[in-house]
Protein backbone atom coordinates (compact mmCIF):
# COMPACT_ATOMS: atom_id res chain seq x y z
CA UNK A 1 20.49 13.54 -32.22
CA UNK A 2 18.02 10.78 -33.29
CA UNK A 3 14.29 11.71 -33.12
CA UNK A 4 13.95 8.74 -30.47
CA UNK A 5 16.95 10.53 -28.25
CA UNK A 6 15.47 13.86 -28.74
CA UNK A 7 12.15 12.51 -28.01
CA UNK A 8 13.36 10.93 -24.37
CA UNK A 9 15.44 13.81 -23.85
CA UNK A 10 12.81 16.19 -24.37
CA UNK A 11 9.99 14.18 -21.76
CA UNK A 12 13.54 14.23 -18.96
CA UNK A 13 13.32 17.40 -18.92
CA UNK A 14 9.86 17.80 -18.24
CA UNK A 15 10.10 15.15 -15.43
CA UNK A 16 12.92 16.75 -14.45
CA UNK A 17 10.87 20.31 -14.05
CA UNK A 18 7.84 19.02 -12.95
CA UNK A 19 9.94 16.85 -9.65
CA UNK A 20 12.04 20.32 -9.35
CA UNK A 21 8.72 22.26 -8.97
CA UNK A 22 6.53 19.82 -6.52
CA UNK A 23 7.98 21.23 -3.69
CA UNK A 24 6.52 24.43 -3.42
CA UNK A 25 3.33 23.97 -5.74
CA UNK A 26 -0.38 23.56 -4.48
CA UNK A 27 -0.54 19.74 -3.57
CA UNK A 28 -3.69 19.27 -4.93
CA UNK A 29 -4.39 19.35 -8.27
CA UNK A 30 -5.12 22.81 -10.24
CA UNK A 31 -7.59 22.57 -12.77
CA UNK A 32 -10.92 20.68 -12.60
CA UNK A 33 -11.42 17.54 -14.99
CA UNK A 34 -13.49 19.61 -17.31
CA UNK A 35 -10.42 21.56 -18.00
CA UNK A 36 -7.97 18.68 -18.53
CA UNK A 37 -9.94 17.20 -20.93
CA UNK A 38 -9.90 20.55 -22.67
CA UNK A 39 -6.28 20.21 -23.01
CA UNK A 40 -5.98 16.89 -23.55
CA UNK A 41 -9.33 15.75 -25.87
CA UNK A 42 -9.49 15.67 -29.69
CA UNK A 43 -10.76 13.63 -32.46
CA UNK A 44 -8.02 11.29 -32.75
CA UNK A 45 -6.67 11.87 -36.08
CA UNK A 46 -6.35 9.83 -39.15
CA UNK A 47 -2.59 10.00 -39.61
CA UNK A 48 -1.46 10.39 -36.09
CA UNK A 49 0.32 13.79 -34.72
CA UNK A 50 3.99 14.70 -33.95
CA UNK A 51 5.11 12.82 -31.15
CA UNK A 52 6.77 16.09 -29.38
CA UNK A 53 3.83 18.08 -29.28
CA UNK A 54 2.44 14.71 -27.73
CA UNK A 55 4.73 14.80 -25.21
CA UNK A 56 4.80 18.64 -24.20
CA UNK A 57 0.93 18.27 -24.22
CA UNK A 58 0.42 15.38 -21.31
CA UNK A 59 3.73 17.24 -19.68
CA UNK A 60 1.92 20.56 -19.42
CA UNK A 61 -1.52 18.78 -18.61
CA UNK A 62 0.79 16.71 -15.63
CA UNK A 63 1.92 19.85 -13.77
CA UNK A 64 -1.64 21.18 -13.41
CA UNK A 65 -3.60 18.12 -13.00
CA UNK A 66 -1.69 16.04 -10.92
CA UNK A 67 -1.74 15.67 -7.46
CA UNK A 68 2.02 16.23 -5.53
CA UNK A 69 2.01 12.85 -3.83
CA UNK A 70 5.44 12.67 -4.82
CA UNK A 71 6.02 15.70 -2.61
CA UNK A 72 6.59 15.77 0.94
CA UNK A 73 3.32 17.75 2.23
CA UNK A 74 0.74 14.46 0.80
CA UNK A 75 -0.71 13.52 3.57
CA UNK A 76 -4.00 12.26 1.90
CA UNK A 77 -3.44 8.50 1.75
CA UNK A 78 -0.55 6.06 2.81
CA UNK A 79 1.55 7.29 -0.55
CA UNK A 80 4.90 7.52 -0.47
CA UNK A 81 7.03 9.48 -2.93
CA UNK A 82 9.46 7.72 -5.71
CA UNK A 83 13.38 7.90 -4.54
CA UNK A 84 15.19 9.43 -7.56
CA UNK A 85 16.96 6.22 -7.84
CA UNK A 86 13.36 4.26 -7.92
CA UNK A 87 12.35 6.93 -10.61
CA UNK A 88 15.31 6.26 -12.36
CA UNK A 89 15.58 2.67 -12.46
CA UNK A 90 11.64 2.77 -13.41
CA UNK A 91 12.62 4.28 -16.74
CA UNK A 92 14.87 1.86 -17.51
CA UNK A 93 12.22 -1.05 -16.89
CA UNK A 94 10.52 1.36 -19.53
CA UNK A 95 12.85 1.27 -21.93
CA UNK A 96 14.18 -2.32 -21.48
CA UNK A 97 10.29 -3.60 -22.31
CA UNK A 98 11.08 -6.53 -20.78
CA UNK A 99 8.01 -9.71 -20.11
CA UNK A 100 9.22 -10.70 -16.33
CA UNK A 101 7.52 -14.11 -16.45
CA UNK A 102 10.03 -16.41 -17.03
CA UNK A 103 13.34 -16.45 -17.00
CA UNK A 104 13.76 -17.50 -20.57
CA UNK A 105 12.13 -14.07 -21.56
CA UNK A 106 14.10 -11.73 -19.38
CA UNK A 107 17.05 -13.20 -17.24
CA UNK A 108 17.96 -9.88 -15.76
CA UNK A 109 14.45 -8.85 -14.37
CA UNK A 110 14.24 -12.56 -12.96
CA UNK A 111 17.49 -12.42 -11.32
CA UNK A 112 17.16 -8.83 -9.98
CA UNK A 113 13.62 -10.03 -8.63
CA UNK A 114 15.82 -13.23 -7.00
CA UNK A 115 18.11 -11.00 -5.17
CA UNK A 116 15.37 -8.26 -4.39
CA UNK A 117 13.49 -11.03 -2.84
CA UNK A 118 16.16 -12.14 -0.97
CA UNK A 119 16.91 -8.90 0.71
CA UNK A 120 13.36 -7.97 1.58
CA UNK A 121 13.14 -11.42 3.63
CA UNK A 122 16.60 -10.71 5.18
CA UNK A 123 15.41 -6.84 6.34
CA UNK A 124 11.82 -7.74 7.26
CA UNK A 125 13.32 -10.72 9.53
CA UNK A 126 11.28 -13.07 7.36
CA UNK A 127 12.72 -16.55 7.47
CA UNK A 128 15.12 -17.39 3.89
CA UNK A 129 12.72 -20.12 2.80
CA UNK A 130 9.63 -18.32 1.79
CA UNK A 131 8.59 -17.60 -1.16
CA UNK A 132 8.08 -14.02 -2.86
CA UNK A 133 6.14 -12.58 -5.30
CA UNK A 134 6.03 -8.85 -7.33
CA UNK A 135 2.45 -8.09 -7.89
CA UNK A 136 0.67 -4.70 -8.78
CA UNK A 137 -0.20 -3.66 -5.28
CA UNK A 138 -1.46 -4.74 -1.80
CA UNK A 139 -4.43 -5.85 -3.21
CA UNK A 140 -3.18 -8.09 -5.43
CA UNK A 141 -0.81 -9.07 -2.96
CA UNK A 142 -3.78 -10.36 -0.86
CA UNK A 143 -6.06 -12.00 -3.15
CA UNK A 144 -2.22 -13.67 -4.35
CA UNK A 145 -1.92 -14.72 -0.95
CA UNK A 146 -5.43 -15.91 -0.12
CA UNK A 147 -5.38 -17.49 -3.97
CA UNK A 148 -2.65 -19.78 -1.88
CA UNK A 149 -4.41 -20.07 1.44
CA UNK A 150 -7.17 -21.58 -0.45
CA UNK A 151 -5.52 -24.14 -2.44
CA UNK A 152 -3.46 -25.12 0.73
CA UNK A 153 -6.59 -25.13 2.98
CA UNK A 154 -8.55 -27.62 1.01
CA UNK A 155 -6.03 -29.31 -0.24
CA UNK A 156 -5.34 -30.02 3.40
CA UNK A 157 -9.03 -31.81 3.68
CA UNK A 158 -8.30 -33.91 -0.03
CA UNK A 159 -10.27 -31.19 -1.86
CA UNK A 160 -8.26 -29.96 -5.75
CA UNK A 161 -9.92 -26.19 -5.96
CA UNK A 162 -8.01 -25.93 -8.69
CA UNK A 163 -8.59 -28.74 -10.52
CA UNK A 164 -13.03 -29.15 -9.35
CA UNK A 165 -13.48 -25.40 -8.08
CA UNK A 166 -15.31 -24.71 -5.67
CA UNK A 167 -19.01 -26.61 -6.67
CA UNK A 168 -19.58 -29.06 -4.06
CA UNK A 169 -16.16 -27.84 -1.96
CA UNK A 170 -16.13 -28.28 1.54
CA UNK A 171 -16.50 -24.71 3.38
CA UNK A 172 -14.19 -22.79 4.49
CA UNK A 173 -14.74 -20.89 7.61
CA UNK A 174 -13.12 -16.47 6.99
CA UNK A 175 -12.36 -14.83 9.98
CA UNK A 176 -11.39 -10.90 9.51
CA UNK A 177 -11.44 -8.34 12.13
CA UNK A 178 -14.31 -5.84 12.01
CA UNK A 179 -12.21 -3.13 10.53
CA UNK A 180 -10.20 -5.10 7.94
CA UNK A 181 -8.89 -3.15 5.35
CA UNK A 182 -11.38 -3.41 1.99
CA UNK A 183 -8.98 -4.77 -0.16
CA UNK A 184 -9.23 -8.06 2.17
CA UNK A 185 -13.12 -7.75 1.12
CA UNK A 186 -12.45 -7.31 -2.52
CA UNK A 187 -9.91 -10.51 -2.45
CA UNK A 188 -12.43 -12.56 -0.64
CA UNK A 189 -15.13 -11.73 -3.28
CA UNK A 190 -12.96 -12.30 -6.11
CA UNK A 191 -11.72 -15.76 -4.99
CA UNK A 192 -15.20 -16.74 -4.43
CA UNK A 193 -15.84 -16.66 -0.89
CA UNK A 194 -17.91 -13.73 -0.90
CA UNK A 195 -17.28 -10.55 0.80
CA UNK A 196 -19.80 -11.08 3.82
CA UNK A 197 -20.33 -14.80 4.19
CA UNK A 198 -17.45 -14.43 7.15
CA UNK A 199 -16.70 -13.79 10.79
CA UNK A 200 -15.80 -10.59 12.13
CA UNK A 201 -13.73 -10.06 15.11
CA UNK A 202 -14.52 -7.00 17.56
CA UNK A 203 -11.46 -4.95 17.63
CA UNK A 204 -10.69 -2.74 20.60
CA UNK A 205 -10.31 1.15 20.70
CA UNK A 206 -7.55 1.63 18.56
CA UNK A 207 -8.48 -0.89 15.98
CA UNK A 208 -6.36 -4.28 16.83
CA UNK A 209 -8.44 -7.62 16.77
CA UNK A 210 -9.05 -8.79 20.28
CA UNK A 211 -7.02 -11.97 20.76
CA UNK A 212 -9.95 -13.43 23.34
CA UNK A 213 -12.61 -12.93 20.88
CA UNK A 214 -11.18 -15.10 17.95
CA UNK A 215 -10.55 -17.54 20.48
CA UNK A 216 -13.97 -17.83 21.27
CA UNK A 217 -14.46 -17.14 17.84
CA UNK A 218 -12.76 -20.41 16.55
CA UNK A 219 -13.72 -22.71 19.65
CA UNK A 220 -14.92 -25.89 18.92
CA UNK A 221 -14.77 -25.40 15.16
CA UNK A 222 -13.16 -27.87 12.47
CA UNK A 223 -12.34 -28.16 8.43
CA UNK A 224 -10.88 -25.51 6.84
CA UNK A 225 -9.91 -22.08 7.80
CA UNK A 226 -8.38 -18.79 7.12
CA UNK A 227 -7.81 -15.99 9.90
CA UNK A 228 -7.18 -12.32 8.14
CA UNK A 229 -5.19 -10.11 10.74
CA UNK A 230 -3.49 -6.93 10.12
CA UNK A 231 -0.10 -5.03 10.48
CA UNK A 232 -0.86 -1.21 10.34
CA UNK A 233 -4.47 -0.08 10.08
CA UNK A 234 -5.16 2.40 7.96
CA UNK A 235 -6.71 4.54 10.21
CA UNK A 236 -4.58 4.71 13.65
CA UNK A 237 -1.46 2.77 12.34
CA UNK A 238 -1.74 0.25 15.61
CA UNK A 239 -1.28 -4.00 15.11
CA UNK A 240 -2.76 -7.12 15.79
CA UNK A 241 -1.25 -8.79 18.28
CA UNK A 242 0.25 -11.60 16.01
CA UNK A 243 1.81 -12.98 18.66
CA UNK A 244 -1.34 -14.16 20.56
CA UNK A 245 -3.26 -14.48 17.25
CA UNK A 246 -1.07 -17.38 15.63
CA UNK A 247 -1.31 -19.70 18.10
CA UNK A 248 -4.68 -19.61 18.57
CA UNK A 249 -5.15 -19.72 14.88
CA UNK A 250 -2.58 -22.88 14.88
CA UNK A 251 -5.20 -24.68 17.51
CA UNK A 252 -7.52 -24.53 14.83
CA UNK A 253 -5.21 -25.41 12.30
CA UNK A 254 -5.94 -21.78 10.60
CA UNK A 255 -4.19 -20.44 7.51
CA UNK A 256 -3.10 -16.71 9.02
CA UNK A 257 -2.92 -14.19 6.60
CA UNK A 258 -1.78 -10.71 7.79
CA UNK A 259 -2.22 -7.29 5.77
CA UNK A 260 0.68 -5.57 6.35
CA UNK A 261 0.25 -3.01 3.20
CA UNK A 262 2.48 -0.41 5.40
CA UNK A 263 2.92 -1.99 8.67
CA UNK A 264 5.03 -4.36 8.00
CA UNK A 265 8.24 -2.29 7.27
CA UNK A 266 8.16 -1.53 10.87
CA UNK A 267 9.82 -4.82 11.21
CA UNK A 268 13.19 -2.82 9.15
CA UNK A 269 13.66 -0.58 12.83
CA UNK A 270 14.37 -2.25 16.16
CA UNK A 271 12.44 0.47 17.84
CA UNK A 272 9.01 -0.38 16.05
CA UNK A 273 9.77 -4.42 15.44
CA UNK A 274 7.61 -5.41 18.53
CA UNK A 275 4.38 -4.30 16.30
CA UNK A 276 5.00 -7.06 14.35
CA UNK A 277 6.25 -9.56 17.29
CA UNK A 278 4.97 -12.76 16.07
CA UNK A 279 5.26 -12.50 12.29
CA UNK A 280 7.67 -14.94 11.74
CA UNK A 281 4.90 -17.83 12.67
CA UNK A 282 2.20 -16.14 10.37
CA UNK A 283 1.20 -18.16 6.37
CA UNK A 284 1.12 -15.28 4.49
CA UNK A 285 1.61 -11.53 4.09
CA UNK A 286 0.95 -8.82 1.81
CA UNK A 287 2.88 -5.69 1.28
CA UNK A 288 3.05 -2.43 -1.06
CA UNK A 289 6.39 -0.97 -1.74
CA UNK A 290 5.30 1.89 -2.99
CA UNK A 291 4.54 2.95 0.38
CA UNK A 292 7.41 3.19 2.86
CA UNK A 293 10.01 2.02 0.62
CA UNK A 294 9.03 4.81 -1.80
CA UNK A 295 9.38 2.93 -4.94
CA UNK A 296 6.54 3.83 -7.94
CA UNK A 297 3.44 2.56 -8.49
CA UNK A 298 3.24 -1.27 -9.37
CA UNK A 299 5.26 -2.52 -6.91
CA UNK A 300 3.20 -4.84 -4.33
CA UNK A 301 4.87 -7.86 -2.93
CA UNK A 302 3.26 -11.13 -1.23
CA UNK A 303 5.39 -13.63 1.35
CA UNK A 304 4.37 -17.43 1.88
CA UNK A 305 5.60 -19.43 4.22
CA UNK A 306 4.60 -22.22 1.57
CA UNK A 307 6.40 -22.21 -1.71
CA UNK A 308 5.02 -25.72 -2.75
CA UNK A 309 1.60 -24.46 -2.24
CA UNK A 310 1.95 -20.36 -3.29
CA UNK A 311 3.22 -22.35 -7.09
CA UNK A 312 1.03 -24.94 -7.62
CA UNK A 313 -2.38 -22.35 -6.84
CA UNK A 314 -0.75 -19.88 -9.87
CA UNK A 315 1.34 -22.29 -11.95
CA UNK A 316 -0.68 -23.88 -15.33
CA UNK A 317 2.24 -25.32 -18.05
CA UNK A 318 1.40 -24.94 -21.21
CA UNK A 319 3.27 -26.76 -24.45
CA UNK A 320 5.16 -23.40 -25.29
CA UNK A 321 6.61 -22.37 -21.82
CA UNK A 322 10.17 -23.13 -21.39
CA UNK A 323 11.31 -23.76 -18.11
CA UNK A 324 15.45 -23.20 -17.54
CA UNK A 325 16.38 -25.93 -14.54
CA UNK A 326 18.40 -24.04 -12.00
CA UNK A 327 17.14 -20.50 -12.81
CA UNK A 328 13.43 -18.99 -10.54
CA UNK A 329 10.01 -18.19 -12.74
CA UNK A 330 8.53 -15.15 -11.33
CA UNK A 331 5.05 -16.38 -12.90
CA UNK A 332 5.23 -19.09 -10.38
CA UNK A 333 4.63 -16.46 -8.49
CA UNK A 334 2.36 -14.14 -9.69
CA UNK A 335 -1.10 -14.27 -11.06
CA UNK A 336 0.34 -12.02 -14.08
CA UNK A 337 1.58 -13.55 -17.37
CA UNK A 338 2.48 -10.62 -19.27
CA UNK A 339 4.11 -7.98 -17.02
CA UNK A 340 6.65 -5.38 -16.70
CA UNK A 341 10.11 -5.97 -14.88
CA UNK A 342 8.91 -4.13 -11.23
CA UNK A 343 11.27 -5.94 -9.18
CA UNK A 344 14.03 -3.29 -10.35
CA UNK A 345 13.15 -0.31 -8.77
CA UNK A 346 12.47 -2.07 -5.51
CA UNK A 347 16.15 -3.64 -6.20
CA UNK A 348 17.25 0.40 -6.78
CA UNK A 349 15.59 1.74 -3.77
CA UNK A 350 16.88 -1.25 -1.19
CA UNK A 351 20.49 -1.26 -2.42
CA UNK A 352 20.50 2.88 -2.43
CA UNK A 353 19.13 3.04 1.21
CA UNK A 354 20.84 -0.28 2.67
CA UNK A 355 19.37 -1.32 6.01
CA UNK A 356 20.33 1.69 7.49
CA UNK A 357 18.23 4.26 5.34
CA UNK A 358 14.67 1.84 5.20
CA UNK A 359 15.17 2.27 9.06
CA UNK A 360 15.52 5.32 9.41
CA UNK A 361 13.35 6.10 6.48
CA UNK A 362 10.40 4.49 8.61
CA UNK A 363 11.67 6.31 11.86
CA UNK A 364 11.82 9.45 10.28
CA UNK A 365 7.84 9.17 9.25
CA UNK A 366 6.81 7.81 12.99
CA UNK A 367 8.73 10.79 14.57
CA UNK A 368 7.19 13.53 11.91
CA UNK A 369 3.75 12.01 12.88
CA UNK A 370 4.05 12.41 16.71
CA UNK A 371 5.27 15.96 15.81
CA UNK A 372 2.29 16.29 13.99
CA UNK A 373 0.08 15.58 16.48
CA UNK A 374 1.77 16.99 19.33
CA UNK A 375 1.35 20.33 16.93
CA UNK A 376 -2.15 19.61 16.64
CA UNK A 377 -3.23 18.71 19.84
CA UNK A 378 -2.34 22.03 21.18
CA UNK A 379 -5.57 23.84 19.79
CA UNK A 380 -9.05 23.55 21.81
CA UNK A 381 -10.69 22.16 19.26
CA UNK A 382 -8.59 19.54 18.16
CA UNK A 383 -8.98 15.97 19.48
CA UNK A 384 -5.72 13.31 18.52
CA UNK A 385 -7.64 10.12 18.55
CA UNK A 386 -5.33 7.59 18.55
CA UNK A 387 -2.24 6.06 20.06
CA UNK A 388 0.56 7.52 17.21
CA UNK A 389 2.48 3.97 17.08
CA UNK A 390 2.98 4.21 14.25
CA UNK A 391 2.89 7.21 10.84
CA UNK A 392 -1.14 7.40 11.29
CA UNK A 393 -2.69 10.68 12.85
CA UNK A 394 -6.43 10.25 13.69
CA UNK A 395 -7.82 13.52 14.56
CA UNK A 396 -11.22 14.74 15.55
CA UNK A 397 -12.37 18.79 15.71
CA UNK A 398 -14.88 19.82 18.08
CA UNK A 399 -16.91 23.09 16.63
CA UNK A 400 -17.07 26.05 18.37
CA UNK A 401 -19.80 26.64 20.77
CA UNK A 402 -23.11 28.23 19.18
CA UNK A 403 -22.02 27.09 15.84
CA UNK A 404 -24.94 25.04 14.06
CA UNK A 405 -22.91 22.58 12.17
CA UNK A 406 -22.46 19.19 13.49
CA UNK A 407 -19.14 17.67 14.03
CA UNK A 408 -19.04 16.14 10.56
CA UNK A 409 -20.20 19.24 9.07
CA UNK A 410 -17.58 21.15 10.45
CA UNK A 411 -14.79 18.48 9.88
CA UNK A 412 -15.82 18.67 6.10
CA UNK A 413 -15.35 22.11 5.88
CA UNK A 414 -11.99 21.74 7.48
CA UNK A 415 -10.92 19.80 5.06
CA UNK A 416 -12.19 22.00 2.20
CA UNK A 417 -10.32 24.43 3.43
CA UNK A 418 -7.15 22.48 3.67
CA UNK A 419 -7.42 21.16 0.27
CA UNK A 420 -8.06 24.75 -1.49
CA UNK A 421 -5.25 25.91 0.91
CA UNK A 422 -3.17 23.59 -1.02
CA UNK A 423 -0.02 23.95 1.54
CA UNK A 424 -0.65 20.11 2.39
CA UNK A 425 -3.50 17.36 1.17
CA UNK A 426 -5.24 15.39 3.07
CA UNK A 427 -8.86 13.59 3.76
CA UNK A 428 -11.48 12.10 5.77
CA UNK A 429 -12.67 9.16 6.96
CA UNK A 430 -15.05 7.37 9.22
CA UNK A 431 -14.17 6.23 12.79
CA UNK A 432 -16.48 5.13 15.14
CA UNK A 433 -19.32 6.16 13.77
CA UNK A 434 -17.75 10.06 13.13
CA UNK A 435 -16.16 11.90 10.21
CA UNK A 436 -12.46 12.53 11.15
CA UNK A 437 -9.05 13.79 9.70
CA UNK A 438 -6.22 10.92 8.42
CA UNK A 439 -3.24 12.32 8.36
CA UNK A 440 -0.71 9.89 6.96
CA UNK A 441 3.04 10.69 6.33
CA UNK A 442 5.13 8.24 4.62
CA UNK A 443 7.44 10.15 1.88
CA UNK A 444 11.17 10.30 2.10
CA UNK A 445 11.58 13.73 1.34
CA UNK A 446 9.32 15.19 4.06
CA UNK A 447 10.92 17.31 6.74
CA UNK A 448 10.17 18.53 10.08
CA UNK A 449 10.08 22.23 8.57
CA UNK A 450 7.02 20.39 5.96
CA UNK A 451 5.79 19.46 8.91
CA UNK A 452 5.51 22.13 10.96
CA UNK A 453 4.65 24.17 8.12
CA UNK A 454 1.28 22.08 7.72
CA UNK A 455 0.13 21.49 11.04
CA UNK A 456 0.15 25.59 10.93
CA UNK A 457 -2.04 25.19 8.00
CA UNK A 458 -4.44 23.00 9.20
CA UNK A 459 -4.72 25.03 12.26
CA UNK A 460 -5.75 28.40 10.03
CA UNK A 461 -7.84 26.10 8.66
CA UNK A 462 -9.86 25.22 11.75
CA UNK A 463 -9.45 28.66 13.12
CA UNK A 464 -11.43 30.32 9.47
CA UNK A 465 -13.95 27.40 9.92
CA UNK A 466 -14.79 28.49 13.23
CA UNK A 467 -14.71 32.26 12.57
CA UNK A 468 -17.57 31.63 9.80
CA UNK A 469 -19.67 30.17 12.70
């Protein structure tokens, strides 16, 4: 065996313990950042050091100091977990090294990204025309897609952003709703448009912009705009109503952008589609594939509607790039140059599941989080605070009576005790003006028995928070 083979072989089978472990280990992490860096700092040495102890070292540093978000009891955030294919296939990209920017560099990772492209648009009911792009995350995938709705916008009134910037620019009107998603705010800022020189839209009580109030919103207004709507808050898990938004938007002759970071793969299952009724009509979306399709990290994805325009806002030639006629640039679509090959694990996890499994893959996470919080609902002190549409559970805890803590107080400590529990993970947030629980569920390996097994944990948890009172 080669040094390289016994080198790969040796960090397998550390993945290979570490994936056959998450199951039943705490979900949060086990040791305290002053600890890792005890295992993992040193003066870094003059000759270098043998690249198996390097190995073992991070691998024994990774089962301790890790969170299990591949595992199915991560609740925390809207993670899902890596489908051993996904895994698989992200080694290769590993060891293949391939640049994905042009064709010329890495035909396979341009073609696989063709046909991945291809079959997102077909399973998402997105028409064949658009254009796609692999970007790191949803974030990028927005300011990507907003990077487009800019150009398009003032090209549309004779302006070149690219070409003069945005000195002396005619303005261009942002609409968001009031509970917008921050990587929509980070885009904005980065593109130059500043994160509060916009209009907010009131959204009702489960979070969905109010159709009437962008109409009055956009009434009697003219030149360029953008309209940022979303698929899948990150709170309840409810929808704009696209359908009512883009034609208003259209009256105004509105570049719509929708967030649909999670929500939009509830356009893969017949029984969720008609949260994203009106998609179809919509200029651009962003999405993350490392949530429901479960694919790893790196793996966002933006749609136009406008190819033309999504190419010529990202696209600068240069004397040394070769084009080949006939074959798709993923630059063109992308604000990376260099970057690795991520359209193959989403390629992996699509052709493994086929329609079929991404629907019932989604399903299976909506059902789990009704069963969640019909679990949770059952104790007194446990308030479900939205409509479960969707894999979102908002809950609120009422303290016991007598107890001096305030409801945030008491919510914190809930969560405290979850989180040293370490049966499940999860977090707060901030909803209408109070702390409460987020209790997302989006990994392919989590069963009803995970399920259960948490909402009984959370419960202890609220029940020892209460006894302390």
């Amino acid at each position: 065996m080669t040094a390289r083979s016994e080198l790969l072989t040796r960090a397998a089978r550390h993945a290979e313990r570490y994936l056959d472990t998450i199951h039943e280990r705490s979900v949060g992490a086990m040791v305290s950042g002053d600890e890792l860096r005890r295992l993992l700092r040193r003066p870094l040495a003059e000759d270098g050091e043998d690249n198996g102890q390097i190995v073992d070292d991070l691998a024994q540093a990774g089962q301790v100091g890790t969170t299990a978000s591949q595992g199915p009891r991560y609740f925390g955030f809207v993670t899902g977990g890596s489908l051993p294919v996904a895994t698989a296939a992200d080694w290769l990209v590993s060891a293949w090294d391939q640049n994905a920017q042009m064709y010329v560099m890495s035909p396979l990772a341009a073609v696989v990204e063709e046909i991945a492209a291809g079959w997102l648009k077909d399973l998402l009911g997105l028409p064949a025309t658009w254009s796609v792009g692999f970007v790191t995350g949803a974030q990028m995938a927005s300011f990507t897609a907003l990077v487009t709705a800019r150009h398009q916008v003032l090209r549309d009134v004779g302006w070149d952003v690219e070409r003069d910037g945005l000195f002396g620019a005619p303005s261009v009107d942002v609409v968001v709703s009031d509970v917008a998603h921050r990587t929509i705010f980070t885009a904005l800022r980065m593109l130059g448009f500043g994160g509060e020189r916009l209009r907010r839209i009131e959204t009702d009580g489960q979070g969905r912009m109010r159709a009437d109030r962008l109409e009055e919103a956009l009434q009697g207004g003219s030149g360029p705009c953008i309209v940022c709507a979303q698929v899948g808050n990150v709170n309840t898990g409810s929808a704009d109503p696209l359908a009512d938004i883009v034609p208003i938007a259209r009256r105004r002759g509105a570049w719509v952008h929708v967030d649909g970071a999670f929500g939009l793969w509830a356009a893969a299952s017949p029984s969720l589609r008609h949260l994203v009724a009106g998609i179809q009509g919509v200029d651009s979306i962003a999405t993350d594939g490392h949530k429901w399709l479960n694919v790893p990290y790196d793996s966002g994805i933006v749609f136009t509607a406008h190819p033309e325009a999504h190419e010529r806002a990202l696209t600068m030639q240069a004397h040394y790039i070769q084009r080949t006629p006939g074959e798709r640039d993923p630059r063109a679509f992308t604000p990376d140059e260099s970057r690795r090959a991520r359209g193959v694990p989403v390629y992996a996890a699509l052709r493994a599941l086929g329609r079929r499994g991404v629907r019932e893959l989604v399903e299976r996470c909506c059902s789990d989080a009704r069963r969640m919080a019909d679990a949770l609902r059952r104790h007194p002190q446990v308030r479900v605070l939205n409509e479960v549409v969707m894999n979102q559970v908002l809950v609120g805890l009422v303290p016991p009576a007598g107890d001096p803590r305030d409801q945030d107080a008491f919510t914190q400590d809930v969560v405290a005790r979850i989180q040293a529990d370490g049966t499940c993970w999860l977090g707060t947030t901030q909803w209408q003006g109070r702390c409460a629980i987020r209790i997302s569920i989006c990994n392919w390996s989590t069963t009803e028995e995970d399920i259960d097994r948490s909402a009984a944990a959370i419960l202890a948890a609220v029940d020892r928070a209460s006894a302390k009172a």
